[in-house]
C-alpha atoms as a PDB file:
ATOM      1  CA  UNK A   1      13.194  19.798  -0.563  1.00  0.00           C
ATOM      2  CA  UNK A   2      11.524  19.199   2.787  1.00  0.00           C
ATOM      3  CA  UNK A   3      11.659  22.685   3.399  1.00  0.00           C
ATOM      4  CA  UNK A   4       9.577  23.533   0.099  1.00  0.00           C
ATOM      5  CA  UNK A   5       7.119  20.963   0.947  1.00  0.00           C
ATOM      6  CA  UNK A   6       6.288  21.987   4.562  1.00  0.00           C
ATOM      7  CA  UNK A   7       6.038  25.328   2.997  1.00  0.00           C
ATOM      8  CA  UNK A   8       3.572  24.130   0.511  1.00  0.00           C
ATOM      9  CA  UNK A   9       1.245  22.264   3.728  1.00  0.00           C
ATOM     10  CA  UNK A  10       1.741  25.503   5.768  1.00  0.00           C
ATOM     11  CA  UNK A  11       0.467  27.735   3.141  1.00  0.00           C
ATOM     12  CA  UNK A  12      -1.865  25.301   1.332  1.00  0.00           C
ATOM     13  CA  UNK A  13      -2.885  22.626   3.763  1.00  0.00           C
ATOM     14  CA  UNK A  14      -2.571  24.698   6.989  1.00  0.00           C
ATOM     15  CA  UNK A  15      -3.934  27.886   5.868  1.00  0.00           C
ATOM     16  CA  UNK A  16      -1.524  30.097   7.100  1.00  0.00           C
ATOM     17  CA  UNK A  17       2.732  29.695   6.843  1.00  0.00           C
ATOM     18  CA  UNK A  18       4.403  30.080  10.445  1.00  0.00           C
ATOM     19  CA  UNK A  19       8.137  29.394   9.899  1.00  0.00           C
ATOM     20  CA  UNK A  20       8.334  28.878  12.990  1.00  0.00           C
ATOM     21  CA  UNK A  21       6.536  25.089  12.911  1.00  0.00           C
ATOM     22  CA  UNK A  22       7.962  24.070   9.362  1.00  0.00           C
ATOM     23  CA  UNK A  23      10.550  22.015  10.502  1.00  0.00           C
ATOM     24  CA  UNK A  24       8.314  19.999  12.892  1.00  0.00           C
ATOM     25  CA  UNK A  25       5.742  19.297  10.113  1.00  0.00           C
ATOM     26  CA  UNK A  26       8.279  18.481   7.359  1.00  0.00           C
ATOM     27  CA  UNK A  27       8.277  14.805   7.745  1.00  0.00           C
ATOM     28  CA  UNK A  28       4.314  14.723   7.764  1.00  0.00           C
ATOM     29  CA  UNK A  29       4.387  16.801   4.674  1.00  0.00           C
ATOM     30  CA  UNK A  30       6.828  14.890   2.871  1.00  0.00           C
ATOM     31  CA  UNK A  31       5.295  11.858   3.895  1.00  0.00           C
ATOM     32  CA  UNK A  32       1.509  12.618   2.557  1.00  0.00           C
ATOM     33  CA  UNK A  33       3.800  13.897  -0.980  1.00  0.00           C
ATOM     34  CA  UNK A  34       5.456  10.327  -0.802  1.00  0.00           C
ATOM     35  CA  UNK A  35       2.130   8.663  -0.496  1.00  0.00           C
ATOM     36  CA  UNK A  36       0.651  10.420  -3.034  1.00  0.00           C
ATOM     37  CA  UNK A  37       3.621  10.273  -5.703  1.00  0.00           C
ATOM     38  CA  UNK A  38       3.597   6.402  -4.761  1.00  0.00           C
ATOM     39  CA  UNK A  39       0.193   5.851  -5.648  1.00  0.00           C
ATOM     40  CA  UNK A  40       0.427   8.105  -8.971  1.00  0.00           C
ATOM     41  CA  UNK A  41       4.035   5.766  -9.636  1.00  0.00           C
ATOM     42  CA  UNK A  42       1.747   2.538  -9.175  1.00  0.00           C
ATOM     43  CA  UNK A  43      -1.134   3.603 -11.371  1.00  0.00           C
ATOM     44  CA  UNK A  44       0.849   4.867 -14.258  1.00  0.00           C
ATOM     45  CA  UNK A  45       2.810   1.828 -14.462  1.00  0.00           C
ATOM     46  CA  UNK A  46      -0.415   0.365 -15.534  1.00  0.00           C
ATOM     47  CA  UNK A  47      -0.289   1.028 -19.136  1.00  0.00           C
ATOM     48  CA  UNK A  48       3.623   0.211 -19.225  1.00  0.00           C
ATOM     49  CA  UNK A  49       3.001  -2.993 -18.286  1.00  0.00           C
ATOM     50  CA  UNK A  50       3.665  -4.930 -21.311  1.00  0.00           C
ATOM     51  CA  UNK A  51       6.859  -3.012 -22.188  1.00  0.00           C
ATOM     52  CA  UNK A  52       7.684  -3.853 -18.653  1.00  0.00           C
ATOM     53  CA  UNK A  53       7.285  -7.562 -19.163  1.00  0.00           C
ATOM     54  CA  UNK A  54       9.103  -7.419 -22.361  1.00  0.00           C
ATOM     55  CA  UNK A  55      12.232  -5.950 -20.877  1.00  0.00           C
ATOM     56  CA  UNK A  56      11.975  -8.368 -18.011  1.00  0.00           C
ATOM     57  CA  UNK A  57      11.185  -5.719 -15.415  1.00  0.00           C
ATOM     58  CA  UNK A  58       8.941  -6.436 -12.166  1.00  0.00           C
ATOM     59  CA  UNK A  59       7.112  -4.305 -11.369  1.00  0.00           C
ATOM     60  CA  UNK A  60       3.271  -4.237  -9.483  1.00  0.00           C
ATOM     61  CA  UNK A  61       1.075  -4.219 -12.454  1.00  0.00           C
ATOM     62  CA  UNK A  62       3.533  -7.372 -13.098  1.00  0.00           C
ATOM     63  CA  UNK A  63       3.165  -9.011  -9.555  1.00  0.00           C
ATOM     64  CA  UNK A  64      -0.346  -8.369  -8.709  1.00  0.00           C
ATOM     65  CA  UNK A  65      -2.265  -7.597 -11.904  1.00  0.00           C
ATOM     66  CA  UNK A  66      -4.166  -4.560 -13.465  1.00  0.00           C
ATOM     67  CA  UNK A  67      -7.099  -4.809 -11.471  1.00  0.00           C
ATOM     68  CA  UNK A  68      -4.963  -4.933  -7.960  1.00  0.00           C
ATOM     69  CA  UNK A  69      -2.886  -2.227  -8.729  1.00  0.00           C
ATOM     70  CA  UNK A  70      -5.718  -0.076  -9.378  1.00  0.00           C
ATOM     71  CA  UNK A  71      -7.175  -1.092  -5.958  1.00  0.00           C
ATOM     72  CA  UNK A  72      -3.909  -0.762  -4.157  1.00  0.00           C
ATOM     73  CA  UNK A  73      -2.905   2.909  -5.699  1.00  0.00           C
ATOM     74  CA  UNK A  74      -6.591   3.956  -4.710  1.00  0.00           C
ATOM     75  CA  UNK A  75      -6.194   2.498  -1.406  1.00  0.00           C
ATOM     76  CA  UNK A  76      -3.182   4.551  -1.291  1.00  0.00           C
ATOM     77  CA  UNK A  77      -3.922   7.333  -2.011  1.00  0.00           C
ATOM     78  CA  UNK A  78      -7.230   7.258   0.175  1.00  0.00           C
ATOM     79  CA  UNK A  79      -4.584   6.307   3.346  1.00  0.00           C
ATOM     80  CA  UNK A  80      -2.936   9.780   2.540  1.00  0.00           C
ATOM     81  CA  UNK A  81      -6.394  11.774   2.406  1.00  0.00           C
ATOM     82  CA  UNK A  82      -7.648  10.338   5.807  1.00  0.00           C
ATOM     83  CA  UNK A  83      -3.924  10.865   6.780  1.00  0.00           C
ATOM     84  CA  UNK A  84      -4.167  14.543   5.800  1.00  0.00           C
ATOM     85  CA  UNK A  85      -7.762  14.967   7.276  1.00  0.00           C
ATOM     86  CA  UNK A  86      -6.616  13.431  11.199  1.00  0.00           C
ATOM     87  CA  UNK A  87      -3.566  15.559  10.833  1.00  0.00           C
ATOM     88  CA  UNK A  88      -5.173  18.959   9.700  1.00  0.00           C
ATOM     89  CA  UNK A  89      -7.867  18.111  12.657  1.00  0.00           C
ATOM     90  CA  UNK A  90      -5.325  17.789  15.321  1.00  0.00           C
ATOM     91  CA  UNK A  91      -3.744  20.705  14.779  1.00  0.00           C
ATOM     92  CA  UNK A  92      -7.012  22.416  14.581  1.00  0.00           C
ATOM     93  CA  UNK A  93      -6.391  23.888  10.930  1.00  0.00           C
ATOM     94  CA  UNK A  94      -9.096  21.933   8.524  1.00  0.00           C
ATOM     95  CA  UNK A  95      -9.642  24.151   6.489  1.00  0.00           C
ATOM     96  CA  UNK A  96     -11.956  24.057   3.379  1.00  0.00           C
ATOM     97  CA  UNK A  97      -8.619  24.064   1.312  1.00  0.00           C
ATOM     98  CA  UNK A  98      -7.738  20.896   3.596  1.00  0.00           C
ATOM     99  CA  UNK A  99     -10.611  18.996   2.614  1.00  0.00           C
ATOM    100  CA  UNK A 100     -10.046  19.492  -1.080  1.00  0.00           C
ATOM    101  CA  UNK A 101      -6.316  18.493  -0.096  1.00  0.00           C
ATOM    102  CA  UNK A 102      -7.488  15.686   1.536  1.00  0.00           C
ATOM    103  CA  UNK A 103     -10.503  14.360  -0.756  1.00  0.00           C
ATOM    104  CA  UNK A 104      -9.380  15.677  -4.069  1.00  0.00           C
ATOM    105  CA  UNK A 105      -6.474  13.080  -4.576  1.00  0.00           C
ATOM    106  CA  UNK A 106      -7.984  10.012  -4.307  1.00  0.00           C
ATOM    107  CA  UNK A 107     -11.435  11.721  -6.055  1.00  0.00           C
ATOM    108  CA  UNK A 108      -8.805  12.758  -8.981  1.00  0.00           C
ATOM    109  CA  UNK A 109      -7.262   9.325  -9.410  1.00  0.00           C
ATOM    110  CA  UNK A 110     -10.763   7.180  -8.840  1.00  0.00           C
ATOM    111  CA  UNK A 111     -11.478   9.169 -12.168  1.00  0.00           C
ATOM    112  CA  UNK A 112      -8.227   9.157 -14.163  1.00  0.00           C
ATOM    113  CA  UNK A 113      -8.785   4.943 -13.360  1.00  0.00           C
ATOM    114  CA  UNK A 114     -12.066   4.981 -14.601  1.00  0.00           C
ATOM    115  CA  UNK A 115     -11.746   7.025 -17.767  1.00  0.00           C
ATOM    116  CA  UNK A 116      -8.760   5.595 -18.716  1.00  0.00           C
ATOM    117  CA  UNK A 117      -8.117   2.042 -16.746  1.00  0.00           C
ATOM    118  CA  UNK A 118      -5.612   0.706 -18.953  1.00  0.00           C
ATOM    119  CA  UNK A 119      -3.124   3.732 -19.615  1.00  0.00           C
ATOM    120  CA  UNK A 120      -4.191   6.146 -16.730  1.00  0.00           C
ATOM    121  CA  UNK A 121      -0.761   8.068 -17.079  1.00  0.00           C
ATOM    122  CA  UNK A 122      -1.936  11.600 -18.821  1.00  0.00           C
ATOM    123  CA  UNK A 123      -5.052  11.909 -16.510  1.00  0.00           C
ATOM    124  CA  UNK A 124      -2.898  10.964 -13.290  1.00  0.00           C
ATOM    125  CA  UNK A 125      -0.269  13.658 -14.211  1.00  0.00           C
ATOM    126  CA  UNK A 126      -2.554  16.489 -14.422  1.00  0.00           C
ATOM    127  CA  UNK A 127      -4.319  15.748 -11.242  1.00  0.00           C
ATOM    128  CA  UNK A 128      -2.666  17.706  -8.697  1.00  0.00           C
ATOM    129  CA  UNK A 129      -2.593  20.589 -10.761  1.00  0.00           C
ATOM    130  CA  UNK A 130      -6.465  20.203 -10.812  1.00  0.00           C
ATOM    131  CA  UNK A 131      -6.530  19.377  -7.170  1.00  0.00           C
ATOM    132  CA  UNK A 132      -4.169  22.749  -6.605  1.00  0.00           C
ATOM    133  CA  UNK A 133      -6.838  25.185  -8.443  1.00  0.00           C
ATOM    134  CA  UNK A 134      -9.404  23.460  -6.484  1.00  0.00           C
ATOM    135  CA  UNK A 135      -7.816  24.757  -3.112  1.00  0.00           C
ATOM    136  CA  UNK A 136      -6.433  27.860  -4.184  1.00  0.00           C
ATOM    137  CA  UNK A 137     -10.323  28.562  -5.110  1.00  0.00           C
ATOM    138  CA  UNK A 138     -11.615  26.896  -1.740  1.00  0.00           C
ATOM    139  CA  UNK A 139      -9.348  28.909  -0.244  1.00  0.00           C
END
């Protein structure tokens, strides 16, 4: 699995794969996915909420609220973006595919909790994919 992803930030993030260095930037890789699939985990339990409550379950929309999760799986997400960015710029690789990386992610979930605050879940699912064509056309 780590081997796919530091594939993916080679070719995607990085520009350019060099086997070579996917080992060493697995962890940061899988990391930034983490982050990211965290966030999306937080925000779509938003509109499970009161099946959630129901069945006794705990979970953050539970603990802190609607509101506060949004905030929290924004501020997440936007952790991972400047993340991405102060990685990308060390290794001297940012890219206009690493900004959309970067900025796309948190830009793609501000919206899906706008549009749809209370059951973000369908718009949250398809945002990487949008984020992907975004870079693959940034390229």
């Amino acid at each position: 699995m780590l081997a796919v992803v530091a594939a993916a930030a080679e070719g995607w993030l990085l520009g350019k794969a060099d086997p070579a260095t996917l080992a060493e930037r697995a962890p940061l890789a899988a990391a930034w996915l983490f982050t990211l699939v965290f966030a999306d985990a937080a925000a779509c339990d938003i509109g499970d909420e009161p099946g959630d409550a129901a069945a006794g379950a705990t979970t953050l929309p539970i603990r802190l609220g609607r509101a506060r999760t949004r905030g929290l799986a924004l501020a997440i997400s936007a952790a991972a973006g400047v993340g991405l960015l102060g990685w990308l710029a060390a290794a001297d690789r940012l890219t206009p595919a690493g900004w959309v990386w970067a900025i796309g992610p948190v830009a793609t979930l501000a919206a899906a909790l706008a549009a749809r605050p209370d059951e973000p879940r369908t718009p949250v699912d398809a945002r990487l994919i949008i984020v992907a064509l975004a870079a693959s056309v940034a390229g």
